[in-house]
Protein backbone atom coordinates (compact mmCIF):
# COMPACT_ATOMS: atom_id res chain seq x y z
CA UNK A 1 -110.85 -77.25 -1.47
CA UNK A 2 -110.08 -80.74 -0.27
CA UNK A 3 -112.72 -83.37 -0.89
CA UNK A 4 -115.95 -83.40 1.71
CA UNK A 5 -116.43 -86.31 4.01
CA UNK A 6 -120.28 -86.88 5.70
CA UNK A 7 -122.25 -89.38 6.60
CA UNK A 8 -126.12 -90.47 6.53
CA UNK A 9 -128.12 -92.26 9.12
CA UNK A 10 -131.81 -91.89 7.76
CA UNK A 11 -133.33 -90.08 5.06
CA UNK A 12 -136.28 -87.77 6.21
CA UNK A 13 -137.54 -85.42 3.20
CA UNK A 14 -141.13 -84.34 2.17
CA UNK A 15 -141.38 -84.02 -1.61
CA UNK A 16 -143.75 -81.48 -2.79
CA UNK A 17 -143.18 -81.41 -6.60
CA UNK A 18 -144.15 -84.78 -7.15
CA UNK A 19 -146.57 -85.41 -10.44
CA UNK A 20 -149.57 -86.73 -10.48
CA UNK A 21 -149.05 -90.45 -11.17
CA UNK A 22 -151.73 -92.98 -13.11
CA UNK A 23 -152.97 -96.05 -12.04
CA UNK A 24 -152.47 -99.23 -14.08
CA UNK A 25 -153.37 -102.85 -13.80
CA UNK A 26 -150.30 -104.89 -14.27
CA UNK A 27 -151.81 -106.59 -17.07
CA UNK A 28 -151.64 -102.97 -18.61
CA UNK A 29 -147.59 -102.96 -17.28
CA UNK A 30 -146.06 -102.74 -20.97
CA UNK A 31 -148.59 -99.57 -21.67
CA UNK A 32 -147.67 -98.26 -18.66
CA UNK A 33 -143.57 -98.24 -19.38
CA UNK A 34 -144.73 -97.06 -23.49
CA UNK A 35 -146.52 -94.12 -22.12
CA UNK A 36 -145.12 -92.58 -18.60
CA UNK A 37 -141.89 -92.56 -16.84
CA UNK A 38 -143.68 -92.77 -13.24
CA UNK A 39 -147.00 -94.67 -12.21
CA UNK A 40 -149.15 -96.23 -9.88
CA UNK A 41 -149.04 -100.27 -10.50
CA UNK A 42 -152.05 -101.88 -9.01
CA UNK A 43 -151.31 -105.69 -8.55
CA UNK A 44 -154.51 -107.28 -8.53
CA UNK A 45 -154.33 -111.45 -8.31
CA UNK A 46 -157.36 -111.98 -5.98
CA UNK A 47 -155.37 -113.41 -3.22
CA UNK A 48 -153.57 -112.41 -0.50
CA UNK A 49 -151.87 -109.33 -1.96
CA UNK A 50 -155.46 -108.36 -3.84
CA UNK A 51 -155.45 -104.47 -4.58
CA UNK A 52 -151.39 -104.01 -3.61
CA UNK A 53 -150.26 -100.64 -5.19
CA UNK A 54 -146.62 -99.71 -5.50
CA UNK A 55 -145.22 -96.40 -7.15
CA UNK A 56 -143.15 -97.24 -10.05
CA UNK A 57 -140.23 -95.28 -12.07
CA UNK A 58 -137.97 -96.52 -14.37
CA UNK A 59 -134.89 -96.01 -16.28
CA UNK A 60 -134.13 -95.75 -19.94
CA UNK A 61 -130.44 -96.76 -19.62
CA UNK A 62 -128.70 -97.51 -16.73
CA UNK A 63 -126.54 -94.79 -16.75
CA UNK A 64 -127.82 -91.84 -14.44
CA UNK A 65 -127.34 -89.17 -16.96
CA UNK A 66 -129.56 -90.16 -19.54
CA UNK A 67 -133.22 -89.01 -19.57
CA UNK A 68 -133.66 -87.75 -16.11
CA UNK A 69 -134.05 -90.76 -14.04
CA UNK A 70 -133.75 -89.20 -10.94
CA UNK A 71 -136.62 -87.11 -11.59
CA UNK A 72 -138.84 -90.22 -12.35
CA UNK A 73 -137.63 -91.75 -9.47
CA UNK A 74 -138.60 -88.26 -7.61
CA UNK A 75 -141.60 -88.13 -8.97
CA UNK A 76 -142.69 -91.52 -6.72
CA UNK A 77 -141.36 -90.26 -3.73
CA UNK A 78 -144.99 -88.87 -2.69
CA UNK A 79 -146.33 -91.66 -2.54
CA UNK A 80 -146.97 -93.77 0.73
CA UNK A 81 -146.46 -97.29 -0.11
CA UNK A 82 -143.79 -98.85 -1.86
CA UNK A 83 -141.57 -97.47 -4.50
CA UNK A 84 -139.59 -99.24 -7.13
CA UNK A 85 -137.86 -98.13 -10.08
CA UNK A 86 -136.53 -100.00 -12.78
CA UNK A 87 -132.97 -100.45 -14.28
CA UNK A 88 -131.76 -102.09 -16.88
CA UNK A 89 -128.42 -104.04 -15.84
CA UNK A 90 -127.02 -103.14 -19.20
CA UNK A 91 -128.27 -100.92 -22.01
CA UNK A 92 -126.63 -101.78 -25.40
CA UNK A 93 -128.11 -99.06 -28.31
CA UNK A 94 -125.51 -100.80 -30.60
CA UNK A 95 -122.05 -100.68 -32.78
CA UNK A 96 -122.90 -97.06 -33.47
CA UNK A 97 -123.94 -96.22 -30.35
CA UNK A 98 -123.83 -96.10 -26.27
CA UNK A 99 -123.41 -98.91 -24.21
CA UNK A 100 -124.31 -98.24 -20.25
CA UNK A 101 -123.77 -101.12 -17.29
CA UNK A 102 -125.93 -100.96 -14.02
CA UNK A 103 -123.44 -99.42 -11.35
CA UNK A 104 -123.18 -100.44 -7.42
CA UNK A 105 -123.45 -97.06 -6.59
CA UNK A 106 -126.91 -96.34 -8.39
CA UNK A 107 -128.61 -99.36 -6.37
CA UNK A 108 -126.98 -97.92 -3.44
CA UNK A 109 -128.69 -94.29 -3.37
CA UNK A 110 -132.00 -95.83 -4.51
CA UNK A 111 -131.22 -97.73 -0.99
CA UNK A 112 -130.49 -94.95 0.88
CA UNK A 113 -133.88 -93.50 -0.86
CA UNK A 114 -135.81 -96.30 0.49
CA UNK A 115 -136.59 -97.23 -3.30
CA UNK A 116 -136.62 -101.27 -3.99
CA UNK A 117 -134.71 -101.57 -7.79
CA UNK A 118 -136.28 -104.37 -9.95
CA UNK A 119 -133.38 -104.79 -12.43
CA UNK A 120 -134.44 -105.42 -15.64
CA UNK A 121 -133.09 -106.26 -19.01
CA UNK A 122 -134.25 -105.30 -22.77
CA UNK A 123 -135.56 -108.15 -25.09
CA UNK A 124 -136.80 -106.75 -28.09
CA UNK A 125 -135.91 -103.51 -30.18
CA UNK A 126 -135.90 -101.49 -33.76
CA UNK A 127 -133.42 -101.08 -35.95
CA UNK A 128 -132.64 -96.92 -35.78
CA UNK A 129 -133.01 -95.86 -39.63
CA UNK A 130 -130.25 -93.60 -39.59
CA UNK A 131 -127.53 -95.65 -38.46
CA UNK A 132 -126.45 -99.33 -40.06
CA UNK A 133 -125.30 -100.71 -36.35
CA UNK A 134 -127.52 -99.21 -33.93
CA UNK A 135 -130.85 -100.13 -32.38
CA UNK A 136 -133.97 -97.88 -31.22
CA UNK A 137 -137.16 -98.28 -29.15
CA UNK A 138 -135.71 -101.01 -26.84
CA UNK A 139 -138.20 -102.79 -24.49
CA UNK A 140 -138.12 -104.60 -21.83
CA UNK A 141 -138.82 -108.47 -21.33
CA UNK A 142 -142.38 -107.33 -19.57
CA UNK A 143 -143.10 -111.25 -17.89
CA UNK A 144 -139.47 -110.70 -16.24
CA UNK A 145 -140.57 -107.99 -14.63
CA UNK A 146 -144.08 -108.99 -13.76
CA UNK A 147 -142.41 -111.59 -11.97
CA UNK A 148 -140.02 -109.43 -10.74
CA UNK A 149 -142.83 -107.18 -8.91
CA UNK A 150 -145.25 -109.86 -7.85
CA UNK A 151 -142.27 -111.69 -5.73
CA UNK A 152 -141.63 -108.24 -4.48
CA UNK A 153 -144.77 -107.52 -3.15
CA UNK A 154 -144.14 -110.85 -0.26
CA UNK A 155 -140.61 -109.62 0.66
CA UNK A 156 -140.75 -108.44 4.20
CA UNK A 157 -137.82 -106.20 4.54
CA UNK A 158 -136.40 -103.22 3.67
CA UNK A 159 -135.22 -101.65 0.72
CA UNK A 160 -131.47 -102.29 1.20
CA UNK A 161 -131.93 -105.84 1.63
CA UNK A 162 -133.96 -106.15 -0.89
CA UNK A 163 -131.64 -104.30 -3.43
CA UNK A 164 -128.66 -106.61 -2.12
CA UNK A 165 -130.87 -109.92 -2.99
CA UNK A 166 -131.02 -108.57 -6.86
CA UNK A 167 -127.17 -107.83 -6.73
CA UNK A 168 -127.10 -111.43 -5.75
CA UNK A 169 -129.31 -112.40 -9.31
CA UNK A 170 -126.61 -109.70 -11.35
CA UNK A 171 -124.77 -112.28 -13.32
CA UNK A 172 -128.08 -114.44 -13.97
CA UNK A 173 -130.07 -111.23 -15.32
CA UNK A 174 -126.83 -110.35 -17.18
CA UNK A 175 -126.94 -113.76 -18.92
CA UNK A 176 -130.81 -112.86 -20.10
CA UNK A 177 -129.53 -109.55 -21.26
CA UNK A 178 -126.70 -111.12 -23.33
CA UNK A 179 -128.84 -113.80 -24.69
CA UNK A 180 -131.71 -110.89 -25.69
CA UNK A 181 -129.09 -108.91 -27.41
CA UNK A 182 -127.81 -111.67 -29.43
CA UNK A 183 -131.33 -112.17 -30.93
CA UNK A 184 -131.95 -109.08 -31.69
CA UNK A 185 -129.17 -108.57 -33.11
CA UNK A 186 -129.56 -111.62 -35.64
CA UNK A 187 -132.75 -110.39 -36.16
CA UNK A 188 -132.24 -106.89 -37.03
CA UNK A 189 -129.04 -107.18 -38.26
CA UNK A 190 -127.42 -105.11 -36.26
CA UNK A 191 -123.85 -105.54 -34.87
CA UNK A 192 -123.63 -104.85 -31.35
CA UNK A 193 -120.38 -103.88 -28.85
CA UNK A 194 -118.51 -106.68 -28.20
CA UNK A 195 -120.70 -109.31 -26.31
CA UNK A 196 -117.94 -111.16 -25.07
CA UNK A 197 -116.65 -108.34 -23.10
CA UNK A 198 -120.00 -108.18 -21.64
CA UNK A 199 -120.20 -111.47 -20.61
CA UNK A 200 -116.85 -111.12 -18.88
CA UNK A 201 -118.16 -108.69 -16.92
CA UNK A 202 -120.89 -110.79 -16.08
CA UNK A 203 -119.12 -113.53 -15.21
CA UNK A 204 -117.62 -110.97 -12.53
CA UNK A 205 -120.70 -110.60 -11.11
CA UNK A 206 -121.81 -114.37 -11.27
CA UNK A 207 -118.84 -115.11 -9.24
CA UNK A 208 -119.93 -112.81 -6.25
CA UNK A 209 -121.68 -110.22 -4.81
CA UNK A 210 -118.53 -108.46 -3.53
CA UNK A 211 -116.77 -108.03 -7.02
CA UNK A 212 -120.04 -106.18 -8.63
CA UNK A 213 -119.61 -103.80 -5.47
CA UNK A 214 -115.53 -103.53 -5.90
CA UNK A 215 -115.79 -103.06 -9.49
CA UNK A 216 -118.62 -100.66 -9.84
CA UNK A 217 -116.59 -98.61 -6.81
CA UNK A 218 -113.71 -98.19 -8.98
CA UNK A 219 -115.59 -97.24 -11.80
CA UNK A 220 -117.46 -94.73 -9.59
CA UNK A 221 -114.65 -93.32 -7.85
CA UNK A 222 -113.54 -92.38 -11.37
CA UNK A 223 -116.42 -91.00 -12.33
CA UNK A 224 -116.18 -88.43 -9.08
CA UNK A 225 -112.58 -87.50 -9.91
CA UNK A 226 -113.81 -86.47 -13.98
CA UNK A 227 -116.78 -85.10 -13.01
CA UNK A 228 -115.31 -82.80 -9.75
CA UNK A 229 -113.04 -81.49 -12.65
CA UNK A 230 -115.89 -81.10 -15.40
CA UNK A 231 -118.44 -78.17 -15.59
CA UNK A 232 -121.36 -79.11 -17.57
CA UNK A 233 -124.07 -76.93 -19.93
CA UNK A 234 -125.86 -77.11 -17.28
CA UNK A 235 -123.97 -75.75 -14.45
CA UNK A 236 -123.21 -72.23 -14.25
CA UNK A 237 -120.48 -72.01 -11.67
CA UNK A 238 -119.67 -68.88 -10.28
CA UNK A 239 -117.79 -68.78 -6.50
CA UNK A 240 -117.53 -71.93 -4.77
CA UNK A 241 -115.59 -74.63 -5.51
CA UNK A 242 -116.31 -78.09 -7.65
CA UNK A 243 -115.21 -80.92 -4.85
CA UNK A 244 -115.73 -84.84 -4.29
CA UNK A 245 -117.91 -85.54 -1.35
CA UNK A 246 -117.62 -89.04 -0.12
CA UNK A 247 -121.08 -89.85 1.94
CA UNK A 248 -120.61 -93.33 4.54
CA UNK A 249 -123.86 -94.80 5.80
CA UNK A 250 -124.68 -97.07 8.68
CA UNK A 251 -123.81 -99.89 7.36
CA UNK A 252 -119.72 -98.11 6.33
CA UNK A 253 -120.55 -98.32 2.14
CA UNK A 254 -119.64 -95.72 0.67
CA UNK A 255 -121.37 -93.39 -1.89
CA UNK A 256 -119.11 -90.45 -4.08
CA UNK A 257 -120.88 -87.92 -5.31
CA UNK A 258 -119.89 -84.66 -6.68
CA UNK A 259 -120.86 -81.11 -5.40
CA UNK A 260 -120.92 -78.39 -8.02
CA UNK A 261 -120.00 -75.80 -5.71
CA UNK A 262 -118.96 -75.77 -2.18
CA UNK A 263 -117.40 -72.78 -0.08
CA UNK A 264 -116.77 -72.18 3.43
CA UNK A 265 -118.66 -69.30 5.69
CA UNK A 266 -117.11 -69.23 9.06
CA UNK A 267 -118.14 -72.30 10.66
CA UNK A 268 -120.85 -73.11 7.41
CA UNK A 269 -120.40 -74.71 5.09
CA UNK A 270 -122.46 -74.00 1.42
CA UNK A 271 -122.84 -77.05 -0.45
CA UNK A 272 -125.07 -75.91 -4.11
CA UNK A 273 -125.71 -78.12 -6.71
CA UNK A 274 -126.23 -76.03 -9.89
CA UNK A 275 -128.96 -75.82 -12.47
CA UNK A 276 -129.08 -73.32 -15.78
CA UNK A 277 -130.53 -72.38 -18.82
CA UNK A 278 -129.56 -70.48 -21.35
CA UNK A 279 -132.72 -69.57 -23.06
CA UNK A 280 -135.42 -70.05 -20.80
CA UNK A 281 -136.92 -68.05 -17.62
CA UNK A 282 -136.40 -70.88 -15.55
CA UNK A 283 -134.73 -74.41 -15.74
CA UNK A 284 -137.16 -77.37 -16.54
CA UNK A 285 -139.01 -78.88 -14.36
CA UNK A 286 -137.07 -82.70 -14.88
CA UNK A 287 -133.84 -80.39 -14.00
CA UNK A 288 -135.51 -79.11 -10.74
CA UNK A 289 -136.47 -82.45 -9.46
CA UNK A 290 -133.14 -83.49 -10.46
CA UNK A 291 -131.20 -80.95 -8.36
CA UNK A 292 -133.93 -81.84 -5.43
CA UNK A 293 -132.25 -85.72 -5.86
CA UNK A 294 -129.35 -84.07 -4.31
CA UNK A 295 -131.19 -81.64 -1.44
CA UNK A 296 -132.62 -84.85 -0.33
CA UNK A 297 -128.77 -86.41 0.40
CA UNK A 298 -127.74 -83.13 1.37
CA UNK A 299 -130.47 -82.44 4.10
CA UNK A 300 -129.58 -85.17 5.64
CA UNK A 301 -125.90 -85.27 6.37
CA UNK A 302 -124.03 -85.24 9.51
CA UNK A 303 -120.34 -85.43 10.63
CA UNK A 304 -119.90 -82.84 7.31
CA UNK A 305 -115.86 -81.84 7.43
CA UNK A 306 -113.58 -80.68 5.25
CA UNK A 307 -110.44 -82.88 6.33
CA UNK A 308 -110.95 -83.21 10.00
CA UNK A 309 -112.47 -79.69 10.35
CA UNK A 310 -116.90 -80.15 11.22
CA UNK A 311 -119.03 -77.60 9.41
CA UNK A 312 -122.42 -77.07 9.49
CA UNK A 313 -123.57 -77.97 6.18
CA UNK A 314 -126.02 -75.41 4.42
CA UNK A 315 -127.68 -77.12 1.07
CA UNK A 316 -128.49 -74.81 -1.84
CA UNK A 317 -130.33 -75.39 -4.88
CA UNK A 318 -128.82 -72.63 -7.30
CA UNK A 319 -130.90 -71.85 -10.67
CA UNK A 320 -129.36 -69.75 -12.81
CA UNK A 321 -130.32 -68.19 -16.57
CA UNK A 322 -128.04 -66.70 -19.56
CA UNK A 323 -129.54 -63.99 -18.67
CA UNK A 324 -131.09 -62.06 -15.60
CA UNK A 325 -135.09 -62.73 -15.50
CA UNK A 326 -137.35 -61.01 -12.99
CA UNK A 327 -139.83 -62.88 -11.23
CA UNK A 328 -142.58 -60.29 -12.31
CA UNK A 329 -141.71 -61.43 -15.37
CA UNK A 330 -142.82 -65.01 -14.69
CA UNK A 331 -146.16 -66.72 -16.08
CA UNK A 332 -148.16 -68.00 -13.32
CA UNK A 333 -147.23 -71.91 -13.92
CA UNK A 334 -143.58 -70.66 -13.99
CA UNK A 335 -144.45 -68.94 -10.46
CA UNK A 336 -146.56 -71.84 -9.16
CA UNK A 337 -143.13 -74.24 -9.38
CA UNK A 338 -141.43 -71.93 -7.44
CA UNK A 339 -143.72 -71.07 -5.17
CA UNK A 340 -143.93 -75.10 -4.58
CA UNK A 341 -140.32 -74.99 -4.25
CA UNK A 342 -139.82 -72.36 -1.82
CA UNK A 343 -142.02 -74.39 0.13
CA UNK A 344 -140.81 -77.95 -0.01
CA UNK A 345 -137.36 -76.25 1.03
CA UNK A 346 -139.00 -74.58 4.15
CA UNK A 347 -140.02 -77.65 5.26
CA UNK A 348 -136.90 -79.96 4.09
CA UNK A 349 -134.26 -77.00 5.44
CA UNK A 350 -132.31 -76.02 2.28
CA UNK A 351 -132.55 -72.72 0.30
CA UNK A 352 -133.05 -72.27 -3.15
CA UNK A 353 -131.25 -69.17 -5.23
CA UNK A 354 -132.52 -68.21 -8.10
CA UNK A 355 -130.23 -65.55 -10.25
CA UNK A 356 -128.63 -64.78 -6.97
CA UNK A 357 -131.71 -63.92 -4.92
CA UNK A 358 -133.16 -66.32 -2.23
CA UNK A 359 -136.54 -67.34 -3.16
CA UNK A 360 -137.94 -66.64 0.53
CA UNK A 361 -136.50 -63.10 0.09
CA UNK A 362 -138.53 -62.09 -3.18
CA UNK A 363 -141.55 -60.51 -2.33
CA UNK A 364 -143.61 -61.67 -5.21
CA UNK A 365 -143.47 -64.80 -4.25
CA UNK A 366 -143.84 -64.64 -0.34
């Protein structure tokens, strides 16, 4: 199948899944990010902004993959206020390990989410005791951020903007990255990837806005094109087709995504993003929310074609096991997810297969 073009005008979703988030003081910030992905911050300075609240995710590496950031970020989108979730702009575990840059195209979906990103940078670390070159436990410079949030909570516009401001500070929070990685890499010992390479790249960024967006597009576009080729663990792919979809907002930037399996019905057409597990009744929960990342995008498309045919685009949320479990045979917290599921996708207009049965068609759970 030839890659899908849509576009997106809005985002309207209602999240049902959510968690139950804790409050902290931001005083209590560096607890917070030791002890939850996802929290209520309350910003208390006894002025104007006395008793602000915000919902707050964050990443462990910038790199979407890693750790299920998009189900912390999901796990915020309950909340009425403000929602923020923080990146690091460049995640360096080492010599011996992974090193991750921030991407244009992650700030742009947590745009089109309505999320503000505070990016962030590490500043102190361990050194990991089974590796000579590679770091553990990384934590972020915690005043950065407190700074970060308190200037956010007197910005008057939207998300986007917001987001496009940081993009503007890339190559200056880049600089306090480098800088942090240096020392802690005197200090521990520990050689890192090559930090002039890094500062390079930041340099890129320094220079303008534009590049960070041209760059990261490149990067992402080839990221689409290994992926749409790529099945992973995860995935359990069975009809459809893997394709590129390529989504254009208002504004005419682009997002590329991939879609694990899309196939035409007449004038439908099914696009399923793909969840499995091998040994258990039913994918995690984190994997769920994860999927739900993508009904949010795909509920709200329009203009869906396949080259310059329109479909009608049907989103599916497809959970599949190694091998065939009956509901019945379900505990009841097992049931209670998917009975919230089958829900939020009544109300959000996508359908959910489980094993190849429609949730809203087994009677055990309607």
């Amino acid at each position: 199948m030839d890659g899908i073009t849509a576009k997106i005008t809005g985002i309207k979703y209602k999240p049902l899944l959510c968690a139950k988030l804790k409050l902290f003081n931001i005083k209590s910030l560096d607890k917070a990010l030791s002890t939850t992905s996802a929290f209520i911050l309350n910003v208390s300075d006894g002025c104007l902004f006395n008793n602000s609240q915000i919902a707050v995710s964050w990443w462990v590496s910038a790199k979407r993959t890693r750790s299920y950031p998009y189900a912390r970020v999901y796990d915020t989108l309950g909340f009425s206020g403000r929602k923020v979730t923080i990146i690091p702009i460049v995640k360096d575990e080492g010599a011996d390990g992974d090193r991750d840059f921030l991407q244009w195209d992650t700030v742009s979906l947590m745009s089109l989410l309505g999320i503000y990103v505070v990016i962030g940078y590490y500043s102190d670390a361990e050194k990991n005791k089974k590796y000579e070159n590679k770091i553990t436990n990384q934590r972020y410079d915690i005043k950065y951020l407190e700074n970060e949030i308190r200037e956010l909570l007197t910005y008057q516009s939207d998300a986007l903007h917001w987001n496009l401001s940081r993009l503007e500070k890339a190559g200056e929070i880049g600089k306090k990255a480098i800088d942090a990685y240096e020392e802690i890499s005197k200090k521990l010992k520990v050689k890192m990837h090559s930090l002039d390479s890094a500062k390079d790249w930041f340099e890129e960024l320094r220079k303008n806005k534009d590049t960070f967006l041209n760059l990261s597009r490149v990067s992402a576009e080839k990221a689409q094109k290994r992926e749409s080729v790529t099945v992973q663990p995860k995935e359990l792919l069975e009809e459809g087709d893997k394709t590129t979809i390529t989504i254009t907002n208002y504004l005419g930037g682009k997002y590329f995504f991939t879609c694990d399996e899309a196939k035409i019905q007449g004038n439908e057409l099914h696009l399923i993003e793909g969840k499995h597990t091998r040994e258990k009744k039913l994918p995690s929960l984190n994997d769920i929310k994860d999927g739900l990342i993508k009904m949010i995008l795909f509920t709200n498309l329009v203009e869906v074609k396949v080259g310059n045919q329109e479909y009608n685009a049907i989103p599916i949320l497809k959970l599949t096991t190694g091998h065939t479990t009956k509901v019945d045979s379900f505990i009841s917290k097992e049931k209670a997810i998917l009975n919230s599921l089958m829900q939020e996708s009544k109300k959000n207009n996508f359908r959910v297969l489980l094993n190849g049965e429609y949730l809203d068609s087994i009677q055990s759970l309607r």
